[in-house]
C-alpha atoms as a PDB file:
ATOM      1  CA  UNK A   1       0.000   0.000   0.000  1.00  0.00           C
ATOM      2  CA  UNK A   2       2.438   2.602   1.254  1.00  0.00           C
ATOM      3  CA  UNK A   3       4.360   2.049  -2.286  1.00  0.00           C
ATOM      4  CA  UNK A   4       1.254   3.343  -4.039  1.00  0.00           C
ATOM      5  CA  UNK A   5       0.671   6.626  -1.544  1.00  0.00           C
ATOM      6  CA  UNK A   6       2.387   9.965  -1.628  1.00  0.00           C
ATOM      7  CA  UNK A   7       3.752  11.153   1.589  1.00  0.00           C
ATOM      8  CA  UNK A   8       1.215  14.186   2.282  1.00  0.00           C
ATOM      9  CA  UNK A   9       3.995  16.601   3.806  1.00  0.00           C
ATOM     10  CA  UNK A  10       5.284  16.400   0.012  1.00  0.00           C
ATOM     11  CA  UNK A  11       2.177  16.705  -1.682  1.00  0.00           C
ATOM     12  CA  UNK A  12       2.013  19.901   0.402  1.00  0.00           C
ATOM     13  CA  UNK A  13       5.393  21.105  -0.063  1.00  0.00           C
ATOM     14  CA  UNK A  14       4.972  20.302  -3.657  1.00  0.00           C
ATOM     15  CA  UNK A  15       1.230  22.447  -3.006  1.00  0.00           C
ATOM     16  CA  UNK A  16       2.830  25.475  -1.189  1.00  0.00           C
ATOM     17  CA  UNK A  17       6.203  25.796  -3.628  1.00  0.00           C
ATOM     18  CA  UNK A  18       3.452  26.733  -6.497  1.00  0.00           C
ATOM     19  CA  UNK A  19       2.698  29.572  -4.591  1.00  0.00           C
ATOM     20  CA  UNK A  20       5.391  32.648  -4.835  1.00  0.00           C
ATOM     21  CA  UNK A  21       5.625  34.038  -1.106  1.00  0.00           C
ATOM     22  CA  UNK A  22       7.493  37.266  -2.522  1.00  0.00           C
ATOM     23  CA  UNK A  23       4.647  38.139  -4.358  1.00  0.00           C
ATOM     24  CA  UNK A  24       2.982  41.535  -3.923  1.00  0.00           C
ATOM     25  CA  UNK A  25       0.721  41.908  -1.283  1.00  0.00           C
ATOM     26  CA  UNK A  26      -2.635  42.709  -3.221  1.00  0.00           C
ATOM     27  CA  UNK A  27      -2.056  38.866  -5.460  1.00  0.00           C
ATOM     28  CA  UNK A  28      -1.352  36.782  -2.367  1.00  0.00           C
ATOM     29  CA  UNK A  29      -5.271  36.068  -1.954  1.00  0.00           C
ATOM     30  CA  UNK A  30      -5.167  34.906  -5.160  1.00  0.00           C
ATOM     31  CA  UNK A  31      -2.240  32.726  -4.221  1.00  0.00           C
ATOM     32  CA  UNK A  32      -4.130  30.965  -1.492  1.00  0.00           C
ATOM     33  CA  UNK A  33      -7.348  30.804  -3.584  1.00  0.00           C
ATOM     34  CA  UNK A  34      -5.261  28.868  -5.700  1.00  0.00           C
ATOM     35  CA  UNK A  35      -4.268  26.959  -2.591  1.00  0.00           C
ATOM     36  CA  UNK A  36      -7.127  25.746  -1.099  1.00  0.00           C
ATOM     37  CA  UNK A  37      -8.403  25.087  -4.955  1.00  0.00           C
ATOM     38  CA  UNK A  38      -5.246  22.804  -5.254  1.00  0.00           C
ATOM     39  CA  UNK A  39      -6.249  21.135  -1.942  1.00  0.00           C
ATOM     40  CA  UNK A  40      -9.765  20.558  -2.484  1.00  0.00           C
ATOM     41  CA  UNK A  41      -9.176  19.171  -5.925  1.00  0.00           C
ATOM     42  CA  UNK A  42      -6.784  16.496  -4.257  1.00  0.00           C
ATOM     43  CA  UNK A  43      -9.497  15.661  -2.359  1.00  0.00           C
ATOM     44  CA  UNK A  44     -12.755  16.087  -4.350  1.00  0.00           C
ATOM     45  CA  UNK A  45     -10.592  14.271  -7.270  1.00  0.00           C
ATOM     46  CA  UNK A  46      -8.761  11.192  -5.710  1.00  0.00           C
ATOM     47  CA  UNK A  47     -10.411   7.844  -4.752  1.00  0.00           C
ATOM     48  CA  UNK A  48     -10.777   6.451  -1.153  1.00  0.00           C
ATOM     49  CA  UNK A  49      -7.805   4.971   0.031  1.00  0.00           C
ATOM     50  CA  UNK A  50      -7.525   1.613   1.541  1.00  0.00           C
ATOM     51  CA  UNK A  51      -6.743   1.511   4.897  1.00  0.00           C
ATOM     52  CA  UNK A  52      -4.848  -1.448   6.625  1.00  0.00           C
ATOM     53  CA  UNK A  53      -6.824  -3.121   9.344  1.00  0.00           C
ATOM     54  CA  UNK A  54      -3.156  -2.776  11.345  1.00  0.00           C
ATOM     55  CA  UNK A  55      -3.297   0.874  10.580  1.00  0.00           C
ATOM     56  CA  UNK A  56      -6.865   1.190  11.719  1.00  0.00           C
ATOM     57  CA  UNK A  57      -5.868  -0.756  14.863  1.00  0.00           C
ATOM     58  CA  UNK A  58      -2.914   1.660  15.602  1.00  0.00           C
ATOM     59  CA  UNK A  59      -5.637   4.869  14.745  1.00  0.00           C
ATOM     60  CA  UNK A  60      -7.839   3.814  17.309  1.00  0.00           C
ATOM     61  CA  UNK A  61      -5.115   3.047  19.837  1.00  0.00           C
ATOM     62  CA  UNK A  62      -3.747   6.559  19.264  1.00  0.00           C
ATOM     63  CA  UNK A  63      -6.630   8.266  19.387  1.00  0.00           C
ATOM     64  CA  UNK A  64      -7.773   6.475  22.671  1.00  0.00           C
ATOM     65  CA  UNK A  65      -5.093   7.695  23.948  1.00  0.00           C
ATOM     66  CA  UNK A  66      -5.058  10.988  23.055  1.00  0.00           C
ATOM     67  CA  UNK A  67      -8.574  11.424  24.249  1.00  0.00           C
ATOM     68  CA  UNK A  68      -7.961  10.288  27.746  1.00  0.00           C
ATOM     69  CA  UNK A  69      -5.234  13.147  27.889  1.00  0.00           C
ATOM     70  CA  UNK A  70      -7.832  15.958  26.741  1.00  0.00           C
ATOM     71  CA  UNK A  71      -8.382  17.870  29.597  1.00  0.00           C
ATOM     72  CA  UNK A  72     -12.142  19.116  28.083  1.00  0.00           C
ATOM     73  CA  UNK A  73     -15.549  18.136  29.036  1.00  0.00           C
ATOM     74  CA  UNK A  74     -16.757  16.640  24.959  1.00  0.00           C
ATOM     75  CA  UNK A  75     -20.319  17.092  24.271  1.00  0.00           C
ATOM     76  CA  UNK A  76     -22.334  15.836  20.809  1.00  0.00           C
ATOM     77  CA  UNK A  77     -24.085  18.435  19.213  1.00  0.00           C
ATOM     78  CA  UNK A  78     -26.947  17.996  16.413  1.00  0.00           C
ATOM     79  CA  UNK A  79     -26.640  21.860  15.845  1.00  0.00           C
ATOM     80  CA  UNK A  80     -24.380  23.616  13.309  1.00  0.00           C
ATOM     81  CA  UNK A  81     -20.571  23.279  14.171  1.00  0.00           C
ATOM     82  CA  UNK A  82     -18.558  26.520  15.825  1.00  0.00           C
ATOM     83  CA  UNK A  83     -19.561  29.289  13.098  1.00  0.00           C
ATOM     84  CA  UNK A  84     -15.408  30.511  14.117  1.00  0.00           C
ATOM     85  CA  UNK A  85     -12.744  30.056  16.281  1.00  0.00           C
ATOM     86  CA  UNK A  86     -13.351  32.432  18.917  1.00  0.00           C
ATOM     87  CA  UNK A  87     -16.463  30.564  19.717  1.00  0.00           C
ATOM     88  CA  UNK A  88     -14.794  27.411  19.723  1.00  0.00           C
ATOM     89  CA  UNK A  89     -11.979  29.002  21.782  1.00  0.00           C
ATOM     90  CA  UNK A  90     -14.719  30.590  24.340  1.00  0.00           C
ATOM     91  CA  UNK A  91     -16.190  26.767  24.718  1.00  0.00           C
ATOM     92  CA  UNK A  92     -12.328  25.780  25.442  1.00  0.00           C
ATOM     93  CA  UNK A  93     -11.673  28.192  27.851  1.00  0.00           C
ATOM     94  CA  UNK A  94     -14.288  26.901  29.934  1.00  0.00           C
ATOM     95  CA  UNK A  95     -13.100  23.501  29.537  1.00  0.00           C
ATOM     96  CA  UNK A  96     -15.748  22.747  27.063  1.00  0.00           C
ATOM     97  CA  UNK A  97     -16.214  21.984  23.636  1.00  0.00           C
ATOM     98  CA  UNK A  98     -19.395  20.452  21.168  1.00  0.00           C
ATOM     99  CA  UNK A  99     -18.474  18.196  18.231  1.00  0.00           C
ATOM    100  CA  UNK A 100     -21.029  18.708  15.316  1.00  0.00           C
ATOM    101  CA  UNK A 101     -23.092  15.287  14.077  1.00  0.00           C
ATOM    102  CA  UNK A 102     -21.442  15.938  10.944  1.00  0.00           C
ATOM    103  CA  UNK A 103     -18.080  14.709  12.429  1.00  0.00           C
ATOM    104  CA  UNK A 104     -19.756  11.186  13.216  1.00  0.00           C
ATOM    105  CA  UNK A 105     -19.079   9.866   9.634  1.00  0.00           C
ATOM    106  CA  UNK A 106     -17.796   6.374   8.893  1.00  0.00           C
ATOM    107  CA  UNK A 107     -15.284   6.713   6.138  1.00  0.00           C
ATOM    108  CA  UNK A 108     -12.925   4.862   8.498  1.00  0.00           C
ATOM    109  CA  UNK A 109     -15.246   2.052   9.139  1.00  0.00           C
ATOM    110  CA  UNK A 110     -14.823   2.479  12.719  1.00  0.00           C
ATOM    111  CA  UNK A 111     -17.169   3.244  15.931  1.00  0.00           C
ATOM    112  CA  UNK A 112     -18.015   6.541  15.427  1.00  0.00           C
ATOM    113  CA  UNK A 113     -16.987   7.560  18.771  1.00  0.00           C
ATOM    114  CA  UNK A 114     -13.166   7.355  17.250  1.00  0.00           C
ATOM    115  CA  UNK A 115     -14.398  10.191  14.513  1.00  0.00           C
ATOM    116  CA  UNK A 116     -15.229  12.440  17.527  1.00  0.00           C
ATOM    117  CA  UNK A 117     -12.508  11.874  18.778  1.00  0.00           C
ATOM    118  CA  UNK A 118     -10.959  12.752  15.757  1.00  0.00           C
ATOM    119  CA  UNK A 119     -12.454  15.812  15.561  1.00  0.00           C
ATOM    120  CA  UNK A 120     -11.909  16.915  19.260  1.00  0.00           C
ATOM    121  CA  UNK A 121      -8.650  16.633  19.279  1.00  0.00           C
ATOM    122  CA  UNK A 122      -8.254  18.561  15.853  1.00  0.00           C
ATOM    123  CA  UNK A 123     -10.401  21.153  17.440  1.00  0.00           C
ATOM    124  CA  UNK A 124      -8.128  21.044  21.130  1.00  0.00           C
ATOM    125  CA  UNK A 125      -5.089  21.512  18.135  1.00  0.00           C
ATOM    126  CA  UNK A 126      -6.789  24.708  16.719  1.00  0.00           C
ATOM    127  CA  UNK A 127      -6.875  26.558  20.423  1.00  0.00           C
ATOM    128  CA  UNK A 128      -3.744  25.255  21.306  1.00  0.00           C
ATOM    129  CA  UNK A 129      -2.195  26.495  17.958  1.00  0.00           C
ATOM    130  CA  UNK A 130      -4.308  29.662  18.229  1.00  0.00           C
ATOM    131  CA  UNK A 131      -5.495  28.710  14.783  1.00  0.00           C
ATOM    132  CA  UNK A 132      -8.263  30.078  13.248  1.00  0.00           C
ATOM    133  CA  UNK A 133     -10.473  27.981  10.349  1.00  0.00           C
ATOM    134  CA  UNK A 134      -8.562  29.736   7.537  1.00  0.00           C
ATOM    135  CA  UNK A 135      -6.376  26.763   5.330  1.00  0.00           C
ATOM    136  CA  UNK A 136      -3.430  28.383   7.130  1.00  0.00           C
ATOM    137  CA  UNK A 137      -5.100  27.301  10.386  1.00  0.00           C
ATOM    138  CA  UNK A 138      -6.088  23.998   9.152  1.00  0.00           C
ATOM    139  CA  UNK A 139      -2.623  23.695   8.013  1.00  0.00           C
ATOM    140  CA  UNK A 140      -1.283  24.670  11.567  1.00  0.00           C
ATOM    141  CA  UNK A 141      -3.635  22.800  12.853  1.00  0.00           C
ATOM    142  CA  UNK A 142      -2.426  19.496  11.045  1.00  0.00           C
ATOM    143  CA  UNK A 143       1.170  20.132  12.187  1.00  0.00           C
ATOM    144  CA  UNK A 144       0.581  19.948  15.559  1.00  0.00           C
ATOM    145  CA  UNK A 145      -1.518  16.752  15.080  1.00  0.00           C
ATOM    146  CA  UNK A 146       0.427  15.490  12.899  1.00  0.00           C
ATOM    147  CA  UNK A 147       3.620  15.631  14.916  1.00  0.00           C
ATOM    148  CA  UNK A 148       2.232  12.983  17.510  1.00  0.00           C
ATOM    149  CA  UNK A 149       0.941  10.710  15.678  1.00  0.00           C
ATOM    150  CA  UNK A 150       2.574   7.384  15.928  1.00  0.00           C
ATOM    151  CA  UNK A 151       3.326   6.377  12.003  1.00  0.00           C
ATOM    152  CA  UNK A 152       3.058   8.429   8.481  1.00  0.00           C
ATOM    153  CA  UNK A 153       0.053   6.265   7.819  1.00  0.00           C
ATOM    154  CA  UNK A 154      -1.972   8.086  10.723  1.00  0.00           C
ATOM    155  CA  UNK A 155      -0.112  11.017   8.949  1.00  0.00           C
ATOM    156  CA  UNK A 156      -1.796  10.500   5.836  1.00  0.00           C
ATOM    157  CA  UNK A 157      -4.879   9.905   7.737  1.00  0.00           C
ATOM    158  CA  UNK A 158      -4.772  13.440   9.615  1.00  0.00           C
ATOM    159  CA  UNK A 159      -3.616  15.180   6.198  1.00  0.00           C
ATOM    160  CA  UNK A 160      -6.879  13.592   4.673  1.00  0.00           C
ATOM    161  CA  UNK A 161      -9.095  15.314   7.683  1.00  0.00           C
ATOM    162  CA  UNK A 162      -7.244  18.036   8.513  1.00  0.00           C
ATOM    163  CA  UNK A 163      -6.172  19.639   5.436  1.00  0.00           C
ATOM    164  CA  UNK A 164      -7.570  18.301   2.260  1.00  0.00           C
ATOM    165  CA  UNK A 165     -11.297  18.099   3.832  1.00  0.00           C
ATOM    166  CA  UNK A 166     -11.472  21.258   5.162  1.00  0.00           C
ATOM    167  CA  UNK A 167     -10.060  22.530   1.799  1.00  0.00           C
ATOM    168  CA  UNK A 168     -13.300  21.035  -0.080  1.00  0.00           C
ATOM    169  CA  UNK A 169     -15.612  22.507   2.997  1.00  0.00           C
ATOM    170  CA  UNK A 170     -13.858  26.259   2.177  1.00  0.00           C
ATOM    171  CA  UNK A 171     -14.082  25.645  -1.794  1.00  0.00           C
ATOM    172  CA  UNK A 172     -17.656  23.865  -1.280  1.00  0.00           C
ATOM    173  CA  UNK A 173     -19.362  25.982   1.027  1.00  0.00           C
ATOM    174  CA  UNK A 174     -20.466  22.772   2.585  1.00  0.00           C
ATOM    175  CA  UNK A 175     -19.294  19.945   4.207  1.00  0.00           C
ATOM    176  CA  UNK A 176     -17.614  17.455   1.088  1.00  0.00           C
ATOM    177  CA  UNK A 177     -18.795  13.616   1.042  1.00  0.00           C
ATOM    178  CA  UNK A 178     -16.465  12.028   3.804  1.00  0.00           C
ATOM    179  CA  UNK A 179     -13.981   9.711   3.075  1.00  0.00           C
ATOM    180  CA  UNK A 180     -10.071   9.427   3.474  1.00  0.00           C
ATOM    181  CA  UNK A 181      -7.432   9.612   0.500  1.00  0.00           C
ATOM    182  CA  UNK A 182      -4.109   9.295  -0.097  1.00  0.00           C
ATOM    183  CA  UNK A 183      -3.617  11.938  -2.705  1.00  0.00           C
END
């Protein structure tokens, strides 16, 4: 599998070195409208992956563990997910913070409880990284996930979520059909 599968930090690098950073100030929107275009087209355009039972095994471990270190009170919410980051951050500062329905997909084929978790700790990574719901939040966001996670296949799995998802939700308006891929 992992012969077929681009490492996601270098599809990003290989995303972010299309994009001139000395560029004058008034094109650099267009620059990361281009950006999250790239992004969302990686996801929007590439198949599911296939996901390792071993790797799911080691997701769910990791994520378990993760959770029991979250020092915040997790609530389900059917309403509409954090409209921005200060609300989110508001929720956090009081130790508290809801996880939309629409993060209780099953593109992993797991318990749904591991997607929430998921998304918590994605969530936890966006206060603690200050990190708004802009790409270059997402992006900061996946970075700090990203760094303890216990293979590049959980990696890959976090880049899916964290980066090329979100991508699709900013170029979609809405929230993209779920699924994981290995662009």
């Amino acid at each position: 599998m992992s012969n077929l599968i681009s490492s996601p930090t270098k599809q990003l690098c290989k995303n972010l070195a299309a994009a001139d950073l000395h560029t004058e100030v008034n094109t650099r929107s267009n620059i990361q409208t281009s950006k999250v275009e790239t992004l969302a087209k990686l996801y929007l355009d590439s198949e599911p992956a296939q996901i390792t039972d071993a790797t799911l095994v080691e997701l769910c471990d990791w994520l378990w563990g993760e959770f029991q270190a979250t020092p915040l009170n997790l609530e389900f919410s059917w309403f509409d997910r954090y409209q921005n980051a200060t609300e989110m951050f508001t929720d956090i500062q009081q130790s508290h913070l809801w996880i939309s329905d629409e993060n209780y997909d099953t593109s992993l084929g797991l318990n749904p409880i591991y997607n929430f978790i998921l998304y918590a700790l994605h969530n936890h990574d966006h206060y603690r990284t200050h990190s708004d719901f802009s790409m270059a939040g997402e992006l900061a966001t996946y970075n700090a996930t990203a760094k303890r996670a216990p293979s590049l296949d959980i990696q890959k799995i976090i880049y899916s979520e964290s980066v090329l998802r979100p991508a699709a939700y900013l170029l979609l308006g809405h929230a993209p059909t779920s699924k994981i891929v290995f662009p």
